[in-house]
Protein backbone atom coordinates (compact mmCIF):
# COMPACT_ATOMS: atom_id res chain seq x y z
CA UNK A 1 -15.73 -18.04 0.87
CA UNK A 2 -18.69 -19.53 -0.93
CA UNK A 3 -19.00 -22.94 -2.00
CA UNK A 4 -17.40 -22.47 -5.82
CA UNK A 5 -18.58 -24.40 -9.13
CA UNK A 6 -15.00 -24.37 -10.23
CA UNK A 7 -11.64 -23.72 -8.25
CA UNK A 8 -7.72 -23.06 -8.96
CA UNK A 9 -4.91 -23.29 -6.94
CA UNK A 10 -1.77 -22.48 -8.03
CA UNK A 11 1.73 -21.99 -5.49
CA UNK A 12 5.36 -21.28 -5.75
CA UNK A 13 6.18 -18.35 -8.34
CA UNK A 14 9.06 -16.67 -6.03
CA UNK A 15 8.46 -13.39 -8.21
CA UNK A 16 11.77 -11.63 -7.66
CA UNK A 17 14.29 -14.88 -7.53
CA UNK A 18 16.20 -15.69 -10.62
CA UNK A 19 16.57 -13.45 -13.46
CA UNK A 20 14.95 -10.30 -14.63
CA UNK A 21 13.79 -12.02 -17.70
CA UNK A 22 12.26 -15.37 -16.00
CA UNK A 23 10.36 -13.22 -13.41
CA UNK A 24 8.56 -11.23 -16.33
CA UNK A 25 8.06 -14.42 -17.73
CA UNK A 26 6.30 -15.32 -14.91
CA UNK A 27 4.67 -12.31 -14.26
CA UNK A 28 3.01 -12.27 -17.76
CA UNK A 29 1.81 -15.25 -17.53
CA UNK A 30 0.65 -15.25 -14.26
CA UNK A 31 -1.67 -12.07 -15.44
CA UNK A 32 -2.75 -14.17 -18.74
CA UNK A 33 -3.78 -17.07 -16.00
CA UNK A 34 -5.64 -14.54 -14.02
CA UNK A 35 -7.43 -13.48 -16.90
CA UNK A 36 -8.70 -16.86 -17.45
CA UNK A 37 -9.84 -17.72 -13.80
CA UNK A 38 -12.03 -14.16 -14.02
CA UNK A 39 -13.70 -15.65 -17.55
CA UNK A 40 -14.14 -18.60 -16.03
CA UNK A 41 -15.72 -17.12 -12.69
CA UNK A 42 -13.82 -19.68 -10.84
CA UNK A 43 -12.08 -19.68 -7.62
CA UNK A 44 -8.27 -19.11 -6.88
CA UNK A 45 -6.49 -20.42 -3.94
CA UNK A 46 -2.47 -18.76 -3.74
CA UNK A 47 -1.10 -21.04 -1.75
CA UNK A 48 1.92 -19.85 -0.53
CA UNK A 49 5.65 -18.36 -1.63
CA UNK A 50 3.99 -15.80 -4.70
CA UNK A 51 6.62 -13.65 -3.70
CA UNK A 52 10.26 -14.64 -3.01
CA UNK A 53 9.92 -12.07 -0.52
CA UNK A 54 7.67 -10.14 1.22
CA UNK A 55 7.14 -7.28 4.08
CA UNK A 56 5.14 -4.53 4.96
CA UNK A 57 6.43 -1.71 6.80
CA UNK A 58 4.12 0.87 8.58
CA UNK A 59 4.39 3.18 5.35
CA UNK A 60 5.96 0.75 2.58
CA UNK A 61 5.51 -2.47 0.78
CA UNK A 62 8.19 -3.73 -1.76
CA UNK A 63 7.42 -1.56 -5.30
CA UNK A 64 7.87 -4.93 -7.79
CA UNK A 65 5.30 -6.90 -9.54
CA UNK A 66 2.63 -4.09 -8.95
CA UNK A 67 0.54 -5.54 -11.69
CA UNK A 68 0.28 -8.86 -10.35
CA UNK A 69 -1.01 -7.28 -6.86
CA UNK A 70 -3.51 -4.75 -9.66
CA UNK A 71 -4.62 -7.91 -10.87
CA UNK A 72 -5.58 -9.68 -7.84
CA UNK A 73 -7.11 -6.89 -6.50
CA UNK A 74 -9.34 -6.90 -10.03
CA UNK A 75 -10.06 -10.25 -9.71
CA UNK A 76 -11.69 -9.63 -6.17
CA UNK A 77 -13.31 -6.55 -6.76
CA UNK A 78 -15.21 -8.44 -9.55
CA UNK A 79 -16.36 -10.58 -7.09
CA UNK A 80 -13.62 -13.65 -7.61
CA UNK A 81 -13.69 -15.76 -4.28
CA UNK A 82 -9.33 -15.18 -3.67
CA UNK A 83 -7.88 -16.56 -0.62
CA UNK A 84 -3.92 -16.33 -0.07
CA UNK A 85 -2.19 -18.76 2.40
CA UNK A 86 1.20 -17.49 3.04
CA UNK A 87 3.93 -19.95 2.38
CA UNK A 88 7.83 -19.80 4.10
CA UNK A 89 8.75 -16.76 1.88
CA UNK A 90 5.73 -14.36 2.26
CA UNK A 91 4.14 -15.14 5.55
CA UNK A 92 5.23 -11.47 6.60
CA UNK A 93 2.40 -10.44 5.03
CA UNK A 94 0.30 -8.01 7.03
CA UNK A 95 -3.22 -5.95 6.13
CA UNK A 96 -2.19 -4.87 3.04
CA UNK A 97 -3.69 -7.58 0.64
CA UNK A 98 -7.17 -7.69 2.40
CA UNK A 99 -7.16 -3.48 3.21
CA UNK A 100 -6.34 -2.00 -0.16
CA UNK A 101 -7.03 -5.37 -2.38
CA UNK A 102 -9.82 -7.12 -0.47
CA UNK A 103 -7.95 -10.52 -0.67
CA UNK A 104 -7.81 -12.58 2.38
CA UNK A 105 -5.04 -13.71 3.53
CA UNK A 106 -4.02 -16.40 6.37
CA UNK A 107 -0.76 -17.77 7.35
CA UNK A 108 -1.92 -20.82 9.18
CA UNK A 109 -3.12 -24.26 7.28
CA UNK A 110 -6.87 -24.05 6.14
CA UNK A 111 -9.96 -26.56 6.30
CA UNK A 112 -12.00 -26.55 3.22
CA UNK A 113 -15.28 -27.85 2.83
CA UNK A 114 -15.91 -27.11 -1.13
CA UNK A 115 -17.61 -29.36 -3.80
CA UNK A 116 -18.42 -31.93 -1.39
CA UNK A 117 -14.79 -32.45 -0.74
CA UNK A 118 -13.05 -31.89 2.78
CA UNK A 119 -9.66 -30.62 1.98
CA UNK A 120 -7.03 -29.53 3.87
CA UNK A 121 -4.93 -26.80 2.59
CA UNK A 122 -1.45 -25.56 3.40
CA UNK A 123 1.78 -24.73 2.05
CA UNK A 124 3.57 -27.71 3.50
CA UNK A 125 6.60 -26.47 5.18
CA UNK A 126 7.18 -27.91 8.28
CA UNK A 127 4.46 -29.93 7.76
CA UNK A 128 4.56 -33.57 9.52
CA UNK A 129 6.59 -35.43 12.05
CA UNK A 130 10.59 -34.35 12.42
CA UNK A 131 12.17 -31.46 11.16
CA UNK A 132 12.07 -29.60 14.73
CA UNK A 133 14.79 -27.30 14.23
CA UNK A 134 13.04 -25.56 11.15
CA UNK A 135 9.42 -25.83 13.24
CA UNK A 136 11.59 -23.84 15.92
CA UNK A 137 12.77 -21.52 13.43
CA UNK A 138 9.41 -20.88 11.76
CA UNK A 139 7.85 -20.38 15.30
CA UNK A 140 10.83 -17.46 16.18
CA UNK A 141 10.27 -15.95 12.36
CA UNK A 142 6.45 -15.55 12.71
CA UNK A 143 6.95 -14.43 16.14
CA UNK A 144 5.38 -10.98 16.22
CA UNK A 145 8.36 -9.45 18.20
CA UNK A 146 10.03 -10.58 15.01
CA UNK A 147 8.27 -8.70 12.58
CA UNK A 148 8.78 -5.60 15.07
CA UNK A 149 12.11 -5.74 15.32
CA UNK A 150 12.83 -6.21 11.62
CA UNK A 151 10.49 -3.14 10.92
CA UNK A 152 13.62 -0.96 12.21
CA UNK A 153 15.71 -1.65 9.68
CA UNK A 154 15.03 0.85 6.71
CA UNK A 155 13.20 -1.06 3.56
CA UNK A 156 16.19 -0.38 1.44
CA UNK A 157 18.45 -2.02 3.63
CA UNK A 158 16.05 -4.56 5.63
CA UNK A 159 14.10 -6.25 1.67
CA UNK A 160 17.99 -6.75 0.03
CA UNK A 161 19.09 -8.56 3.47
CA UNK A 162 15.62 -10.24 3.78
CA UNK A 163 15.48 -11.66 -0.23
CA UNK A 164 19.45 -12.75 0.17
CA UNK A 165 18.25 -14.78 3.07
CA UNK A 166 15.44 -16.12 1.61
CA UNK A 167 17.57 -17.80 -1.03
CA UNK A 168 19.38 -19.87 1.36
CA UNK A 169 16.09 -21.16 2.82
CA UNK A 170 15.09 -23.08 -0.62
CA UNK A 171 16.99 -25.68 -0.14
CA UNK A 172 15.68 -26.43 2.79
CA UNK A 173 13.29 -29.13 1.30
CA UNK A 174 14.16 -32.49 3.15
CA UNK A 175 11.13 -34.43 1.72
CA UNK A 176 11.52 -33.79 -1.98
CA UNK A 177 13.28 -37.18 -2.17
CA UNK A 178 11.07 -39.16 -1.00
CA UNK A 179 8.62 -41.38 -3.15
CA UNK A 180 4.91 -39.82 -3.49
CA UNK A 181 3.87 -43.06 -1.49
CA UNK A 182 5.99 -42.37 1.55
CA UNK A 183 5.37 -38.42 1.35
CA UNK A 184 1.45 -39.69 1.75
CA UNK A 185 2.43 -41.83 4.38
CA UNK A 186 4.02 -39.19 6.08
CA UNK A 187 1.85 -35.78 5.35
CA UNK A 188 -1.66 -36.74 4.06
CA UNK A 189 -2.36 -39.80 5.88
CA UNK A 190 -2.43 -38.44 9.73
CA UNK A 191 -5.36 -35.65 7.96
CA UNK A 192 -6.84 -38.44 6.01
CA UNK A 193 -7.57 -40.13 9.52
CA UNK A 194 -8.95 -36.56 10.89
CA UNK A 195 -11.87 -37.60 7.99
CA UNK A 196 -9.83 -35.38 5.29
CA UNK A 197 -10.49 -36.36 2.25
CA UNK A 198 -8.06 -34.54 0.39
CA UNK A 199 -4.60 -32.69 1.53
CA UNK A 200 -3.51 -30.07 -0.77
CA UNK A 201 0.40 -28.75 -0.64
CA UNK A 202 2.89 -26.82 -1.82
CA UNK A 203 6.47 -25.92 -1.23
CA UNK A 204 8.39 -29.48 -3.09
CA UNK A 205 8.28 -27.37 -6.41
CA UNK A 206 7.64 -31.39 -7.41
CA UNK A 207 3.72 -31.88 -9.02
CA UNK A 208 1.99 -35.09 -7.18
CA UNK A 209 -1.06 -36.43 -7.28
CA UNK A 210 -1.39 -39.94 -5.56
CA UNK A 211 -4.93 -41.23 -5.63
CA UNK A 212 -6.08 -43.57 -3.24
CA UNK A 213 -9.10 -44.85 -1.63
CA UNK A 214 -11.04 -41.45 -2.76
CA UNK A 215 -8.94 -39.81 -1.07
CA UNK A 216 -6.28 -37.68 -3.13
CA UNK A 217 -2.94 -36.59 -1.80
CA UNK A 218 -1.46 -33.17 -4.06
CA UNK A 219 1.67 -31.25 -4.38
CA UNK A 220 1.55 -28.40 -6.33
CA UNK A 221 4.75 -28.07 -8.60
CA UNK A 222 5.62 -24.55 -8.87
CA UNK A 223 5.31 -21.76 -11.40
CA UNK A 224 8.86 -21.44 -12.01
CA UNK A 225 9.53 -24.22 -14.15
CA UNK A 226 6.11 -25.94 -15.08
CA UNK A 227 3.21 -22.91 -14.76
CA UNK A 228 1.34 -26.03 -12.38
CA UNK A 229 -1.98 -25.35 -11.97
CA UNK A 230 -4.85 -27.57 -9.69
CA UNK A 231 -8.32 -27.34 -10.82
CA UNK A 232 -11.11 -28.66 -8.76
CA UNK A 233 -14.76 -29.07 -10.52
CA UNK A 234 -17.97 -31.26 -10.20
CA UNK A 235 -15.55 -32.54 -7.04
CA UNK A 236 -12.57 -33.98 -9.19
CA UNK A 237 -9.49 -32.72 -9.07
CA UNK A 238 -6.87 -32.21 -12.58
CA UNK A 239 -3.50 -30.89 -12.49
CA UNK A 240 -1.74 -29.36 -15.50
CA UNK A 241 0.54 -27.19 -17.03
CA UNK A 242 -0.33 -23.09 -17.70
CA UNK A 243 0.31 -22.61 -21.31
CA UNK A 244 -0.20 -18.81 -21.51
């Protein structure tokens, strides 16, 4: 992606948990907020868990929030640099975003060089020392022997068994407790010793932004509660709340 004068990143909407009424909440606001990074000509950065769920079978995808996929797809056929980093909910994500949407899409933590800034971006989970039974978990999940196998089970069967499961997985959290000083501690400051100058995560649903040294250490809150949105211009970055 090319070096961008302005950049949003934005994580966390789990279209399709909760009610029918808070995801079209969601949903129509995340289309007014993609509306505003086009007239701005900015950047967006998805990182991670858009979609409570997510899986694409040989000849299917799951049919809700259509428009928010039609909207991304505008956004980078006007020429809107889009990446997607899958989070624990939607790394099953296949071809589908970058084949019929042009959106790339990766599953595995990013370096970003943007704004004279070295940032490392990721969803989070699983992220730092500890926590080996979920890394094991994660590893068996994204396993592609995985995805094969679960590509048997026929979508109106294998998405209802998929999403119930996916709800029992947010909890899993085990950091949220922690002050932002010893979630640095733990997450940003082995990549701030790799000569990162900023670490960039999602998956707490909690907004931080600890500031130290230069050096800035983010959690993106989510869009279920707050509508949290990053922005990153002239190399500084703000955090705030979507209004609509």
């Amino acid at each position: 992606m090319p070096d961008p004068g302005c950049a949003y990143f934005l994580a966390d909407a789990h279209l399709g948990q909760g009610s029918e009424e808070s995801n079209r909440a969601r949903e129509r606001d995340l289309l007014a907020f993609f509306d505003r990074v086009g007239t701005d000509q900015a950047a967006l950065y998805v990182v991670g868990d858009l979609f409570d769920f997510w899986f694409e079978y040989s000849h299917a995808i799951p049919k809700r929030f259509v428009r928010v996929l039609t909207a991304l797809g505008g956004l980078a056929r006007g020429g809107t640099p889009l990446l997607y980093v899958g989070g624990n909910h939607d790394f099953w994500i296949g071809d589908f975003l970058r084949r019929e949407l042009g959106v790339a899409f990766t599953d595995e933590p990013l370096p970003l060089a943007i704004q004279g800034r070295r940032i490392f971006l990721a969803h989070g989970d699983g992220l730092g020392p500890g926590d080996h039974g979920y890394k094991l978990l994660k590893k068996v999940l994204r396993n592609p022997a995985a995805r094969f196998l679960f590509r048997w089970i026929h979508p109106d069967l294998g998405i209802p068994i998929a999403s119930a499961a996916s709800h029992t997985s947010r909890s899993h959290a085990p950091r949220a407790h922690q002050s932002e000083q010893e979630l640095a501690a733990r997450l940003a400051d082995p990549l701030f010793k790799e000569g990162y100058d900023a670490v960039v995560l999602a998956h707490l649903h909690r907004p931080i932004h600890w500031k130290g040294g230069g050096r800035d250490f983010i959690v993106l809150g989510d869009w279920i509660e707050r509508r949290t949105v990053l922005k990153l211009m002239d190399g500084r970055f703000e955090m705030f709340e979507f209004k609509g």
